[in-house]
N, C-alpha and C. Protein backbone atom coordinates (compact mmCIF):
# COMPACT_ATOMS: atom_id res chain seq x y z
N UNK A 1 8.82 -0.11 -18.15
CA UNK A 1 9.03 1.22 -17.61
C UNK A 1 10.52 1.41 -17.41
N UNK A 2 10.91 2.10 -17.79
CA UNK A 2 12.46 2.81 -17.58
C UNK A 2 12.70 3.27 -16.51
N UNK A 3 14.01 3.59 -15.42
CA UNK A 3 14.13 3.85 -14.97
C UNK A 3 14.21 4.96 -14.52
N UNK A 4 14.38 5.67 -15.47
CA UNK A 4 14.53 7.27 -15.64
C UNK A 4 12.97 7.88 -15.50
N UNK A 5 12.10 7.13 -15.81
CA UNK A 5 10.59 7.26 -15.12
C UNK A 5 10.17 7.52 -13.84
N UNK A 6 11.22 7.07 -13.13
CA UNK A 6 10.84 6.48 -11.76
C UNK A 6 11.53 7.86 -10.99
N UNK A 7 12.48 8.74 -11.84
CA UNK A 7 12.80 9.21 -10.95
C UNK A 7 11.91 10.90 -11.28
N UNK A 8 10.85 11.04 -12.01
CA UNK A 8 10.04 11.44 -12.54
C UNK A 8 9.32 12.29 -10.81
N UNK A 9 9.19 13.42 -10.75
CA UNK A 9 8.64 13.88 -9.56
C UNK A 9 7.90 13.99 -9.43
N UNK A 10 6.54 13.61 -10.67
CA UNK A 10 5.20 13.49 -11.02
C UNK A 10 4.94 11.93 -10.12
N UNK A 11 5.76 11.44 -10.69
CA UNK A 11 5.96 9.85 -10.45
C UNK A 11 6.23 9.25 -8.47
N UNK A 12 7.03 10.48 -8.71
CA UNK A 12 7.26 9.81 -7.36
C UNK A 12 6.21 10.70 -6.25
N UNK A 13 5.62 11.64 -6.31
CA UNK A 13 4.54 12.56 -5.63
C UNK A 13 3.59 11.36 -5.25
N UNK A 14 2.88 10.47 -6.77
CA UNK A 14 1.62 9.69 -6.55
C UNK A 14 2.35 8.55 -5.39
N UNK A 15 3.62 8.28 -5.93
CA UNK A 15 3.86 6.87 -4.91
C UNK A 15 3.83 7.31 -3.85
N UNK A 16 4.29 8.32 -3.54
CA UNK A 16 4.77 8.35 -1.96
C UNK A 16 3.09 9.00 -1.50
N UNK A 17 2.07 9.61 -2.39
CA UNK A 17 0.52 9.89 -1.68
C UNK A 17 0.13 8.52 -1.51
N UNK A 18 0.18 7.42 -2.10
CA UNK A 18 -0.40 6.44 -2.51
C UNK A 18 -0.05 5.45 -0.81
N UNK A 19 1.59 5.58 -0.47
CA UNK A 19 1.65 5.08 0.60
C UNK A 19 1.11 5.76 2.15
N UNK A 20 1.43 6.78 1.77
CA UNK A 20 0.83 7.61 2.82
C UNK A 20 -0.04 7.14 3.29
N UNK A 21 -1.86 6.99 2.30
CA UNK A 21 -2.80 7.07 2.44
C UNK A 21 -3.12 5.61 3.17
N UNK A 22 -2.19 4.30 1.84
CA UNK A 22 -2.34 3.36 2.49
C UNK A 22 -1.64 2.81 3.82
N UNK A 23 -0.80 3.70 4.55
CA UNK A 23 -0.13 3.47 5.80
C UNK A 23 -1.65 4.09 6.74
N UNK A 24 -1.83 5.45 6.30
CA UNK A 24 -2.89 5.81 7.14
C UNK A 24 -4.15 5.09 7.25
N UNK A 25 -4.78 4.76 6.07
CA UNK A 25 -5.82 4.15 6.13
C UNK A 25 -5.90 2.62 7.01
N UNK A 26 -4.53 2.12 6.64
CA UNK A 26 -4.56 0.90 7.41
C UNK A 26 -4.16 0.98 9.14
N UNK A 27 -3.72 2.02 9.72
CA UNK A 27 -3.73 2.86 10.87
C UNK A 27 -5.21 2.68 11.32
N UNK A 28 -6.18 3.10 10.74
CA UNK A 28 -7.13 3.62 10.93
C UNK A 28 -7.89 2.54 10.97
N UNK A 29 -8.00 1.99 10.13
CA UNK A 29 -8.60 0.26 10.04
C UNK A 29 -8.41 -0.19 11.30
N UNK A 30 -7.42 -0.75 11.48
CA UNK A 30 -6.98 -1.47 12.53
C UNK A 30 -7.94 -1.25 13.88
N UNK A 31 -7.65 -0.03 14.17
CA UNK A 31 -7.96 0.94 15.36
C UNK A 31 -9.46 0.09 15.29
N UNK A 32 -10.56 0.81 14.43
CA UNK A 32 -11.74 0.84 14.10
C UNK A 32 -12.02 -0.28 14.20
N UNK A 33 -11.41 -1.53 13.51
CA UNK A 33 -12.16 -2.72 13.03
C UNK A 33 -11.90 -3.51 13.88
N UNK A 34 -10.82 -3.48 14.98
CA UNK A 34 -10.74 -4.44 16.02
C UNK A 34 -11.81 -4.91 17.48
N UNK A 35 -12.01 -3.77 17.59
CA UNK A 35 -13.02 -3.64 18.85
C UNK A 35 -14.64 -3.51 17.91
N UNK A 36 -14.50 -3.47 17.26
CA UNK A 36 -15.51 -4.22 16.26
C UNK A 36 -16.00 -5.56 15.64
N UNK A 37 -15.17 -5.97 15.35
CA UNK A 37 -14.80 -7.71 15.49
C UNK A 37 -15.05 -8.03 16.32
N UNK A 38 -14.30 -7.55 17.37
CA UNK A 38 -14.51 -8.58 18.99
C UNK A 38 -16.12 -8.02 19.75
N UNK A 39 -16.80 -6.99 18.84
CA UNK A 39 -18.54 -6.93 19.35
C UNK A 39 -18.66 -8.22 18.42
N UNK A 40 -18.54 -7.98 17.28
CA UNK A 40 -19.46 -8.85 16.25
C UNK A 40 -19.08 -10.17 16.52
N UNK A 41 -18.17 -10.67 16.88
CA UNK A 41 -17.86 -11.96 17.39
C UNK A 41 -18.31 -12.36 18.46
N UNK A 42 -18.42 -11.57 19.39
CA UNK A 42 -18.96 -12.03 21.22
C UNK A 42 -20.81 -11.74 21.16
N UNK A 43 -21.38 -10.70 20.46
CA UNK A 43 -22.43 -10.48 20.53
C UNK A 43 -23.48 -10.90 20.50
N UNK A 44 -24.68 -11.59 20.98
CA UNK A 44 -26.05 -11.79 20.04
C UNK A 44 -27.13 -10.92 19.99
N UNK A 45 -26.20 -10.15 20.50
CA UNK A 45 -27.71 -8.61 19.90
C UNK A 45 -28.53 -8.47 18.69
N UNK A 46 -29.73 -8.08 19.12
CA UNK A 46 -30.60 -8.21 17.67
C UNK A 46 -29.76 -7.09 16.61
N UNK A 47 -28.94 -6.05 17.11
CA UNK A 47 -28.34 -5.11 16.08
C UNK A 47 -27.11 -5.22 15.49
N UNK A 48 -27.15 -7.24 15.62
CA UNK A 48 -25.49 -7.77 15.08
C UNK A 48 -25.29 -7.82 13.71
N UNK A 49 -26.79 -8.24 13.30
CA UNK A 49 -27.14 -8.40 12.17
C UNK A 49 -26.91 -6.61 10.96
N UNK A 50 -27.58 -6.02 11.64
CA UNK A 50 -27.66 -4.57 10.80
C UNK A 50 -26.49 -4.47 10.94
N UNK A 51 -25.63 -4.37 11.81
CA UNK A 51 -24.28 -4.05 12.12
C UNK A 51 -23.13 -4.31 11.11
N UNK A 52 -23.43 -5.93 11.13
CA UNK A 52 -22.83 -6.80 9.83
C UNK A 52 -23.11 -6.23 8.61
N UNK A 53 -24.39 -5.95 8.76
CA UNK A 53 -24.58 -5.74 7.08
C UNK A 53 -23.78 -4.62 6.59
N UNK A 54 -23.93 -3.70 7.50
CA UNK A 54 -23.23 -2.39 7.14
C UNK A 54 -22.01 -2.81 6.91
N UNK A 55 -21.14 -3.11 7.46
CA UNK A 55 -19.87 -3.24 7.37
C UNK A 55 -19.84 -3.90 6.30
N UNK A 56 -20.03 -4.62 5.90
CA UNK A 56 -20.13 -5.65 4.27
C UNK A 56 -21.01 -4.37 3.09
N UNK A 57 -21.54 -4.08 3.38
CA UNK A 57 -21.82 -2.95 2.44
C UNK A 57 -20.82 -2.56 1.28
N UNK A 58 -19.73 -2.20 1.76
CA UNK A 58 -18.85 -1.45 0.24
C UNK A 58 -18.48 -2.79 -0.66
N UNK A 59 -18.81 -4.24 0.07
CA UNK A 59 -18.57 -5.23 -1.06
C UNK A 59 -19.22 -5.42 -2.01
N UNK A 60 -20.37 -5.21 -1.46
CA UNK A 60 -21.95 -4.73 -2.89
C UNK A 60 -21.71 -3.86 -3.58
N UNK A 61 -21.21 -3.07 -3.04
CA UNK A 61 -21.34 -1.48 -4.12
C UNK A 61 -20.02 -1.36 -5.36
N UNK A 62 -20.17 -0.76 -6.49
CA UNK A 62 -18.94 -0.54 -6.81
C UNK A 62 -18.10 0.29 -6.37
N UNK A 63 -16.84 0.48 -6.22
CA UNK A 63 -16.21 1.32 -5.83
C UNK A 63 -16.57 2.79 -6.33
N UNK A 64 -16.89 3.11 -7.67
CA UNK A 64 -17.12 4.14 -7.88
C UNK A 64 -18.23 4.67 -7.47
N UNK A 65 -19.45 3.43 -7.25
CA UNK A 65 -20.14 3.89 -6.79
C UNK A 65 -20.06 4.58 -5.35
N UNK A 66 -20.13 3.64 -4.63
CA UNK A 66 -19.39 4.39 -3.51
C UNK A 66 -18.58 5.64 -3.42
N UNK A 67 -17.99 6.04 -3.86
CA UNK A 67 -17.13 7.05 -3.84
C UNK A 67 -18.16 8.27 -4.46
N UNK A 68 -18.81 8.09 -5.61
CA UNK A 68 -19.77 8.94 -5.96
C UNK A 68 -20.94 9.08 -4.69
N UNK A 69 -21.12 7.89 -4.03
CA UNK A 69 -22.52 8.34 -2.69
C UNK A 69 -21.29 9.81 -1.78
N UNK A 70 -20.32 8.85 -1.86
CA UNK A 70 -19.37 10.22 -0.64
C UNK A 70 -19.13 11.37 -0.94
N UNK A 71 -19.05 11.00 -2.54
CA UNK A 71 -18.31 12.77 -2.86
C UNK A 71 -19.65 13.42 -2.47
N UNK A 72 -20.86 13.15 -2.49
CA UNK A 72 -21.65 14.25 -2.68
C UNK A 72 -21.99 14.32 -1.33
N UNK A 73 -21.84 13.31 0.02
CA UNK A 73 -22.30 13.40 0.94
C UNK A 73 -21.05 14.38 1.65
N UNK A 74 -19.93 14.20 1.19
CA UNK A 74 -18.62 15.09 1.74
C UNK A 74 -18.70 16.76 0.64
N UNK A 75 -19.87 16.87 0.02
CA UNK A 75 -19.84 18.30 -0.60
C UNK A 75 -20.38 19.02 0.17
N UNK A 76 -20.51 20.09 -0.24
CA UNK A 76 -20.61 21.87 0.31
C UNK A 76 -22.50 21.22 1.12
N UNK A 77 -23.18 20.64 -0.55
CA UNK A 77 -24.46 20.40 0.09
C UNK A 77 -24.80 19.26 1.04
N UNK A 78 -23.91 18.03 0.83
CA UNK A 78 -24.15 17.15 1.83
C UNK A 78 -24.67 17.18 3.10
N UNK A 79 -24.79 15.93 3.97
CA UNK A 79 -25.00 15.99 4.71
C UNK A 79 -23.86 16.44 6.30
N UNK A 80 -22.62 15.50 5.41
CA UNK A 80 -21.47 15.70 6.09
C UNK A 80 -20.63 16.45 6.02
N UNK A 81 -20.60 17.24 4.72
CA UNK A 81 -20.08 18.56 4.33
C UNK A 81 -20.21 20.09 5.04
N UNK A 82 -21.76 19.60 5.20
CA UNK A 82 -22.80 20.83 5.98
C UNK A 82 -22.06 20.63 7.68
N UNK A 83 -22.00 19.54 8.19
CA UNK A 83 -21.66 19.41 9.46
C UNK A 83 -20.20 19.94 9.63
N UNK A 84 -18.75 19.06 8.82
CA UNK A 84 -18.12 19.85 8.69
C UNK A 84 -17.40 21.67 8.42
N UNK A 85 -18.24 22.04 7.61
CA UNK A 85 -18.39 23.20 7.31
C UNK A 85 -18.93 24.19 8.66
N UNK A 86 -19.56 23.46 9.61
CA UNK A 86 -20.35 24.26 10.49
C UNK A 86 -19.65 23.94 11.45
N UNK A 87 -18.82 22.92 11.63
CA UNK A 87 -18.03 22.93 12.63
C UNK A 87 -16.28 23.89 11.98
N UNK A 88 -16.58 24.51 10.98
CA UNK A 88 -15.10 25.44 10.98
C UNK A 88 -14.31 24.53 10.16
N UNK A 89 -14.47 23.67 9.59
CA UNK A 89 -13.06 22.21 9.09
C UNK A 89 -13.08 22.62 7.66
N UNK A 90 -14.14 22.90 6.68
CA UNK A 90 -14.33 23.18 5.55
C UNK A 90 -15.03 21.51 4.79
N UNK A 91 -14.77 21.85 3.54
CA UNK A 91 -15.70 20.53 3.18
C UNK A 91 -14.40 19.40 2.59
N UNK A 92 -14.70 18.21 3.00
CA UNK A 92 -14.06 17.20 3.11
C UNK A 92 -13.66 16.77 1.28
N UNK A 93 -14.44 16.76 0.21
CA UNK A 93 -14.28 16.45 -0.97
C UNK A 93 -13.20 17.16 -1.37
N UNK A 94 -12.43 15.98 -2.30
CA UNK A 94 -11.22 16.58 -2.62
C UNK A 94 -9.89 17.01 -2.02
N UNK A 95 -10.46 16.10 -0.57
CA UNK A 95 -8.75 16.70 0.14
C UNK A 95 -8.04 15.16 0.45
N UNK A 96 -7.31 15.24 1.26
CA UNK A 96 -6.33 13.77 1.55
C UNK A 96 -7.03 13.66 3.08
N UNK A 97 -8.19 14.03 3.96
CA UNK A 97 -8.54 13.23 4.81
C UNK A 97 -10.00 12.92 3.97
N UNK A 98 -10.30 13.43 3.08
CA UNK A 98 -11.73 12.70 2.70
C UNK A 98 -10.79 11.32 1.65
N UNK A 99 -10.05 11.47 1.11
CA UNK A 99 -9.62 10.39 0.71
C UNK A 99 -9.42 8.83 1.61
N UNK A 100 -8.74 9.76 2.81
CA UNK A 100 -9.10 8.81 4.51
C UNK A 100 -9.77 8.12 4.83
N UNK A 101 -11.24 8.89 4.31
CA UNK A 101 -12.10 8.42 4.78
C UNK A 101 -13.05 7.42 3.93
N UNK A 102 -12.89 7.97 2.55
CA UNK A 102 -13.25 7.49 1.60
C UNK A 102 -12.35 5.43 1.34
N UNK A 103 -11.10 5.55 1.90
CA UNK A 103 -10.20 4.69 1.56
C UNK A 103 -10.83 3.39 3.04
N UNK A 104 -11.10 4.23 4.30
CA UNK A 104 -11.58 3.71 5.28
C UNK A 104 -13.00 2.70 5.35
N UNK A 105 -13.45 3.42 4.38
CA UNK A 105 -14.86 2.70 4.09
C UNK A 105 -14.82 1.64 3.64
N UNK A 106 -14.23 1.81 2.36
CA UNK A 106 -14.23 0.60 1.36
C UNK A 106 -13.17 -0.43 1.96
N UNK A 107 -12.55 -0.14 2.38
CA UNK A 107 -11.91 -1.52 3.20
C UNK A 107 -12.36 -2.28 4.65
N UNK A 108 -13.26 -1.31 5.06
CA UNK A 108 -13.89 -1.74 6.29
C UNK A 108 -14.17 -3.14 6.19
N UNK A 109 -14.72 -3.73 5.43
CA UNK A 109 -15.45 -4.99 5.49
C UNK A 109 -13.70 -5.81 5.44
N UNK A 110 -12.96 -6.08 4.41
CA UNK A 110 -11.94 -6.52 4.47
C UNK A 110 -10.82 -6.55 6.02
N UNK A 111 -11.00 -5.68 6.74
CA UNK A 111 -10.50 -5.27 8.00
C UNK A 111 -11.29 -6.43 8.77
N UNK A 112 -12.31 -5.95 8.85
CA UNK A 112 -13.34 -6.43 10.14
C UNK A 112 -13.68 -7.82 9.88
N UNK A 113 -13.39 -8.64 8.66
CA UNK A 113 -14.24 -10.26 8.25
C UNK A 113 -13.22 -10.97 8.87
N UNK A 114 -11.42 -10.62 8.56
CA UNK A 114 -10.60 -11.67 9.26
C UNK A 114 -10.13 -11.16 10.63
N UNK A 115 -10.31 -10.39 11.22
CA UNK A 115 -10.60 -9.92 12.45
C UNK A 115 -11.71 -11.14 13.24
N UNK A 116 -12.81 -10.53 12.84
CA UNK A 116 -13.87 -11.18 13.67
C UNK A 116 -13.94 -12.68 13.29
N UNK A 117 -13.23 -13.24 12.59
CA UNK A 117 -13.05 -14.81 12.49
C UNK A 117 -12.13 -15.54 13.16
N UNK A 118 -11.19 -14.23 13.62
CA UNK A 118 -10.30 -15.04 14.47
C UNK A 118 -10.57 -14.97 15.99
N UNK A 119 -11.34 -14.05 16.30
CA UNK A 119 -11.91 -14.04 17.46
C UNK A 119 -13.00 -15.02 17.72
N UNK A 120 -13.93 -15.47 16.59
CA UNK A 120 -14.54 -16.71 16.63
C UNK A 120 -14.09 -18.21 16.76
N UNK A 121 -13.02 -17.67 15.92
CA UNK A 121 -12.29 -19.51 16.30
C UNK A 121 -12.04 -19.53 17.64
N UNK A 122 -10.91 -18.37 18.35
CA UNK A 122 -10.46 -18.35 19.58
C UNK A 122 -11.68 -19.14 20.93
N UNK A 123 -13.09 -18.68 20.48
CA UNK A 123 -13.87 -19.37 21.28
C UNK A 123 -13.90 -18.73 22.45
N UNK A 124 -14.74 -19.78 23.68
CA UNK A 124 -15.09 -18.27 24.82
C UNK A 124 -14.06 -19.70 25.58
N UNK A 125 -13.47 -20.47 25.54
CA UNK A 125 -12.73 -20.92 27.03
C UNK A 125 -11.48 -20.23 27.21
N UNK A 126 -10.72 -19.72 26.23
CA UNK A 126 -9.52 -18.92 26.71
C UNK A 126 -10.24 -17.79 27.57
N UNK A 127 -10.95 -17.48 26.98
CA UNK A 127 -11.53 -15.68 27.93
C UNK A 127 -12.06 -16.39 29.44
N UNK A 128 -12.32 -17.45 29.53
CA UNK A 128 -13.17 -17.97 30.87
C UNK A 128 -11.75 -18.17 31.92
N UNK A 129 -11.31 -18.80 31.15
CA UNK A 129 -9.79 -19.29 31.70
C UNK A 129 -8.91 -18.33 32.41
N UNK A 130 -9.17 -17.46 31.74
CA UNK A 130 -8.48 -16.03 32.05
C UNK A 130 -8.98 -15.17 33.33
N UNK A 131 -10.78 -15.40 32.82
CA UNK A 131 -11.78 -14.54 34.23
C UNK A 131 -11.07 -15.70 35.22
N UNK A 132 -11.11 -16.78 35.49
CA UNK A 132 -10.91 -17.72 36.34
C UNK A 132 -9.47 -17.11 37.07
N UNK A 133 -8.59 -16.96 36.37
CA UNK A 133 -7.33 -16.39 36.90
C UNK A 133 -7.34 -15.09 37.59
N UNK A 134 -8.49 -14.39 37.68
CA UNK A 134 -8.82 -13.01 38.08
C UNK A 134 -8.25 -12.23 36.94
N UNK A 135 -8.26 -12.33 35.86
CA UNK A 135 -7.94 -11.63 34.97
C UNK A 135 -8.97 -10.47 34.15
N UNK A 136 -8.96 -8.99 34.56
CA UNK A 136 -10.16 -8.16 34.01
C UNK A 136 -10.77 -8.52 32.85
N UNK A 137 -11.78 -8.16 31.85
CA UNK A 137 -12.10 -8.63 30.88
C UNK A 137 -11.16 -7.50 29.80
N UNK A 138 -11.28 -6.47 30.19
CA UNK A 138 -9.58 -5.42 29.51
C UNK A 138 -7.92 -6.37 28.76
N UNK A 139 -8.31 -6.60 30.47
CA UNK A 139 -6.64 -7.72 30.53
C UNK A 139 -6.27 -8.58 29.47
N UNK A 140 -8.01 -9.39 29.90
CA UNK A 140 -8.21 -10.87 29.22
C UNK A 140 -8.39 -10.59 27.69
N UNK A 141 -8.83 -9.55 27.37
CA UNK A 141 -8.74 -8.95 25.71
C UNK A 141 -7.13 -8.96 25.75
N UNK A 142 -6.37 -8.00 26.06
CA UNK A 142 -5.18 -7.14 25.35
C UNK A 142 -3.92 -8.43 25.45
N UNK A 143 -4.34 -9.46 26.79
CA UNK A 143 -3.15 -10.18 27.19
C UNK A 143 -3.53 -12.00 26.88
N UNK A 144 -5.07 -12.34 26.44
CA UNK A 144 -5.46 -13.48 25.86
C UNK A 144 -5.90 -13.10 24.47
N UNK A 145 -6.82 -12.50 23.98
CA UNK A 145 -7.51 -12.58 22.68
C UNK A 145 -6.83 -11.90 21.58
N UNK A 146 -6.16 -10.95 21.76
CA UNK A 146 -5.49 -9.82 20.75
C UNK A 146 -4.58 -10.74 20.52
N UNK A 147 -3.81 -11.82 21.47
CA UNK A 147 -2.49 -12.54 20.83
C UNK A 147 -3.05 -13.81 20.52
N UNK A 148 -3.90 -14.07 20.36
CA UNK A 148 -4.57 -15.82 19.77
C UNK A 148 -4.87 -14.91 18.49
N UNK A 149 -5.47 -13.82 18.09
CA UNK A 149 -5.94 -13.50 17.23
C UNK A 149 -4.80 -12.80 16.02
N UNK A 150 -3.73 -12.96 16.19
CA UNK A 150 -2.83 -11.97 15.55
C UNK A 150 -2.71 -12.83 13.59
N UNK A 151 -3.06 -13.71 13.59
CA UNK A 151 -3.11 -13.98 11.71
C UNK A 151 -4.21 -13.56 11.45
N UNK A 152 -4.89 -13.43 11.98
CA UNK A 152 -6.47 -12.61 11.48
C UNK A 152 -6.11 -11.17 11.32
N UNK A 153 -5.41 -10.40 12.73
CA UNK A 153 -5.12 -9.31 12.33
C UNK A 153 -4.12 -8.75 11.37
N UNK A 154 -2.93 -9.57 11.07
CA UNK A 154 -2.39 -9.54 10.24
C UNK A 154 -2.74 -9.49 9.08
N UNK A 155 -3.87 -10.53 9.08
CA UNK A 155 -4.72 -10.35 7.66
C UNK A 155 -5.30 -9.21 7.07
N UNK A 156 -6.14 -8.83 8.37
CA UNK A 156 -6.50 -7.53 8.09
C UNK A 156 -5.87 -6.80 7.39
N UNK A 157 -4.52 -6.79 8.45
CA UNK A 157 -3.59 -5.43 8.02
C UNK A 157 -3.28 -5.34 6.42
N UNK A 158 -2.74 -6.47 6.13
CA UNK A 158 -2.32 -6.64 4.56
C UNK A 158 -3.26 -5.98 3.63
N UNK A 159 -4.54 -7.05 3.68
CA UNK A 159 -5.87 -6.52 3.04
C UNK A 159 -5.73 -5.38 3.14
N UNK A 160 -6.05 -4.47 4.13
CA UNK A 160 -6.49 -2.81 4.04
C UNK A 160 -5.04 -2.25 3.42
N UNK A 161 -3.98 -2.56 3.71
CA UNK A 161 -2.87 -1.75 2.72
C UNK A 161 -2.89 -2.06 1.27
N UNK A 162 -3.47 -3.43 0.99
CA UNK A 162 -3.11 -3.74 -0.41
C UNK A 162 -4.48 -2.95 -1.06
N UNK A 163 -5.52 -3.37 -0.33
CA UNK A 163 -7.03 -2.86 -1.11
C UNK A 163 -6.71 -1.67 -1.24
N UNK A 164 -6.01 -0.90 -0.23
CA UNK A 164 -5.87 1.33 -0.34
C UNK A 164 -4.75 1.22 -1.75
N UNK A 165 -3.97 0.04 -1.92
CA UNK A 165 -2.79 0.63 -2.84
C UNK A 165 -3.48 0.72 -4.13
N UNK A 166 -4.25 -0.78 -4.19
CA UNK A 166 -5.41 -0.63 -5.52
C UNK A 166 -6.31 -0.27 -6.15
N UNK A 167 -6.72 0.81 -4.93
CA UNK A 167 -8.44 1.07 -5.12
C UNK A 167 -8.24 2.39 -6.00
N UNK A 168 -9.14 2.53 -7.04
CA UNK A 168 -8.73 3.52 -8.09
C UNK A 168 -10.27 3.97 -8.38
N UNK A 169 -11.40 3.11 -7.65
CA UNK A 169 -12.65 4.00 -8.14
C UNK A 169 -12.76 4.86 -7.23
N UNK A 170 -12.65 4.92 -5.66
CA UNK A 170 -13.58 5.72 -4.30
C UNK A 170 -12.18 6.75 -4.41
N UNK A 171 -11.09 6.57 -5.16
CA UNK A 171 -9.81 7.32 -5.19
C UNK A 171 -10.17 8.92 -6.40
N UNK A 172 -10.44 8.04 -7.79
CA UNK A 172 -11.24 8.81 -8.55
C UNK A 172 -12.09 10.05 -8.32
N UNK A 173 -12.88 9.41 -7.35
CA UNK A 173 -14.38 9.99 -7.10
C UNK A 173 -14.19 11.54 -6.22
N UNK A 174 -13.68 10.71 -5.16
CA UNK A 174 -13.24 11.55 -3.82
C UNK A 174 -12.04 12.46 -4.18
């Protein structure tokens, strides 16, 4: 590729949507998949299991597939289209927050697997250690577990920016 490519305004429009999406999406990840992890890690609810599965879901599917279940669930007829639409927003297909959302999905599982593994290693005696100190269970999250856990989240983070920079089927679709 030449350089003179690069300075191409076609060229540079996709890069700079491309980061956008993947700055936002991985924004969004984060948020979502953390206090998610730390259910799916602490939990033994019978709904840990369904829970899991869902979230692992877009690893089964192809991307396009996926993106084809959304476009039609984010159309005029959808299910989520219809809701949007009725709440005044218009329909989500085809814009840069259904891309959001679309980009949000398919990385979910990648977000949430090294997340909730590092909250598993961490184990329950730091959090005990902490109640012991009078430390809230708030506290004992934001000021014990969030910082034992930070290469997991890091992981995350990477994953969901690199998977949004690559993903070219749920991108397609949506």
């Amino acid at each position: 590729m030449s350089t003179t490519t690069l300075f191409n305004p076609d060229i540079r429009s996709a890069l700079w949507v491309t980061l956008q999406l993947a700055s936002i999406t991985t924004g969004v990840l984060m948020v979502l998949a953390t206090p998610l992890a730390w259910w799916l890690s602490q939990t033994s609810s019978r709904w840990r299991s369904v829970v899991s599965a869902c979230v692992t879901l877009p690893l089964v599917l192809p991307p396009s597939v996926l993106g084809f279940y959304l476009l039609v669930a984010m159309g005029p007829d959808g299910p989520l289209g219809q809701l949007t639409q009725a709440l005044g927003w218009g329909v989500l297909s085809f814009t840069f927050t259904g891309l959001v959302i679309g980009s949000v999905l398919f990385s979910l599982p990648f977000a949430v697997q090294p997340i909730e593994h590092a909250f598993a290693v961490i184990g329950q005696r730091p959090m005990e250690v902490a109640a012991t100190l009078r430390a809230s269970p708030w506290d004992a999250f934001f000021s014990v577990a969030l910082p034992l856990a930070k290469p997991g989240l890091w992981t995350a983070a990477i994953l969901s920016f690199s998977h949004t920079v690559g993903e070219f089927g749920v991108v397609l679709m949506i």
